[in-house]
Protein backbone atom coordinates (compact mmCIF):
# COMPACT_ATOMS: atom_id res chain seq x y z
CA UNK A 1 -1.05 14.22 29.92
CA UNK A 2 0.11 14.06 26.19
CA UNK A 3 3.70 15.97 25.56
CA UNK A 4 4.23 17.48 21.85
CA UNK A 5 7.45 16.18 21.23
CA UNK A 6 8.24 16.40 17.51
CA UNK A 7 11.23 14.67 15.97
CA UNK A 8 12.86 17.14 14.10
CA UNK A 9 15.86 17.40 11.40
CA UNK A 10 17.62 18.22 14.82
CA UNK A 11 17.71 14.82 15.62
CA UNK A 12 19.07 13.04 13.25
CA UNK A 13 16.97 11.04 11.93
CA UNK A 14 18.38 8.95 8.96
CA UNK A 15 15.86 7.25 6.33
CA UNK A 16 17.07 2.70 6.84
CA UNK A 17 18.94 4.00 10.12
CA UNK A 18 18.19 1.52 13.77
CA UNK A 19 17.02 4.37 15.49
CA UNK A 20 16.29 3.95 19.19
CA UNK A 21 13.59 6.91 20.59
CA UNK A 22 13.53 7.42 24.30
CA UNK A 23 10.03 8.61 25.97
CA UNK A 24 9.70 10.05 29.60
CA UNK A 25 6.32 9.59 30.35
CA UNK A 26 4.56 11.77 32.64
CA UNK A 27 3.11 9.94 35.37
CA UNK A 28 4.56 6.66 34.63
CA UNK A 29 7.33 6.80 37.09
CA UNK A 30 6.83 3.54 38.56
CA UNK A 31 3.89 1.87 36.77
CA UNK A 32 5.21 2.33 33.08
CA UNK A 33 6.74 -1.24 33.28
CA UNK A 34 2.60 -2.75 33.69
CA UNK A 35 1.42 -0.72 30.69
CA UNK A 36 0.45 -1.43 27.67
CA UNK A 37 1.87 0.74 24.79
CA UNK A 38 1.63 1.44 21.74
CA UNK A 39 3.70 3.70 19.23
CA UNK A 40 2.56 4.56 15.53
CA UNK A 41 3.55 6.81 12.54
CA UNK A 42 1.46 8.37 9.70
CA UNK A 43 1.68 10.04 6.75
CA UNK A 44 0.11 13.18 8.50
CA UNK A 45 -1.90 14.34 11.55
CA UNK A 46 -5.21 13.10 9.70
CA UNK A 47 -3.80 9.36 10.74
CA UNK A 48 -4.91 8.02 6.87
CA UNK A 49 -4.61 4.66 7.70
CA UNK A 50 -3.42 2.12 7.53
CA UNK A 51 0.00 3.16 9.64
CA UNK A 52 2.97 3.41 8.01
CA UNK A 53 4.86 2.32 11.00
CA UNK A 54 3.45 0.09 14.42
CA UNK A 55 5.29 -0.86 17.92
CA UNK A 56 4.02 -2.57 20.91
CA UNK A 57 5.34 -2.76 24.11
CA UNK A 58 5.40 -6.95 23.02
CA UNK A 59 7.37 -5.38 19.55
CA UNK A 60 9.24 -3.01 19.61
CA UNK A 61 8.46 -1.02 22.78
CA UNK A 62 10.63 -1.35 26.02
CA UNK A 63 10.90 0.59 29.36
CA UNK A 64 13.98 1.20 30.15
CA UNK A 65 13.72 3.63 33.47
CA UNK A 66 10.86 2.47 35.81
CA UNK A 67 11.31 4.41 38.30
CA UNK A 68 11.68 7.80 36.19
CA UNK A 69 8.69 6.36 33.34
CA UNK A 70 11.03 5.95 30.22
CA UNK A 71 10.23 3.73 27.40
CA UNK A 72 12.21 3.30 24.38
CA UNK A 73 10.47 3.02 21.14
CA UNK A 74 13.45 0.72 18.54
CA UNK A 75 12.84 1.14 15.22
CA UNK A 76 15.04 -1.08 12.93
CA UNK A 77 16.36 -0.99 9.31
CA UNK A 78 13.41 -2.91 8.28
CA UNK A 79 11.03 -0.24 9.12
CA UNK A 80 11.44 2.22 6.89
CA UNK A 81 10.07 0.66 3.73
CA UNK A 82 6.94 2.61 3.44
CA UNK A 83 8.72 5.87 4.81
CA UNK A 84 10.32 8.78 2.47
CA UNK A 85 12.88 10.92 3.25
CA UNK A 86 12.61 14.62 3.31
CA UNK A 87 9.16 14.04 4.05
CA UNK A 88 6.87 15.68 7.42
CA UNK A 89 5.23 12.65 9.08
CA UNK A 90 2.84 12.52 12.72
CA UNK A 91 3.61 9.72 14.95
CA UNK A 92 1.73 9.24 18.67
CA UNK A 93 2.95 7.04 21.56
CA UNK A 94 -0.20 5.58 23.08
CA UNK A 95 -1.04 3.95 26.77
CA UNK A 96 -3.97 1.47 25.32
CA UNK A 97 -4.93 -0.87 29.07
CA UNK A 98 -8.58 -0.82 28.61
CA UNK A 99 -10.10 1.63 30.84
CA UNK A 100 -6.99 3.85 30.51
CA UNK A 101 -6.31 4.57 27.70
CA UNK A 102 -4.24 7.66 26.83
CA UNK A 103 -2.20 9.70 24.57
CA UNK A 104 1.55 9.81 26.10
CA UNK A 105 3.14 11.68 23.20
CA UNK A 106 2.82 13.22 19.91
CA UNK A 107 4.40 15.09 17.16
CA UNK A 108 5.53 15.66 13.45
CA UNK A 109 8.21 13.07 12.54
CA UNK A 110 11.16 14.40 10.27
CA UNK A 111 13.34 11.68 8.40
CA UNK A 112 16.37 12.82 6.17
């Protein structure tokens, strides 16, 4: 089931900041760690490719909490080139094993 979790100017989020973005995923709880995932941000909720912003679970993506089906999404420095501050983005957190795939989490994206 996909969770609307926006990242708001309540969290903090600093434009060239290593950010790391925690993700309890519903119905994970232990099978998370044999998923494939994938986490992306856009400009908006239109996705106008290409993504501004792409992690894997081979780049970027790591579960941290088997057993309760938490992934952490890193985002470094380096990231941020193509993102503004001050500006309203969409990002989604995917499950993409073939045969399963499945939106995990979504929302606007707010970087200061």
């Amino acid at each position: 089931m996909s969770e609307n979790s926006p990242v708001t100017f309540a969290h903090k989020m600093f434009w060239g900041e290593h950010k790391l973005l925690q993700f309890p995923v519903a119905g994970g709880q232990n099978q998370i760690n044999a998923w494939a995932l994938q986490w992306q941000l856009w400009r908006s909720e239109d996705k106008e490719p290409p993504p501004l912003i792409t992690k894997t679970s081979s780049a970027g993506i790591t579960v941290i909490d088997t057993p309760s089906g938490i992934c952490q999404v890193t985002l470094t420095a380096d990231d941020w080139d193509e993102v503004d501050p001050e500006v309203a983005y969409y990002y989604e957190l995917w499950r993409t094993d073939a045969g399963a795939e499945q939106c995990l989490a979504f929302g606007e994206f707010f970087v200061r």
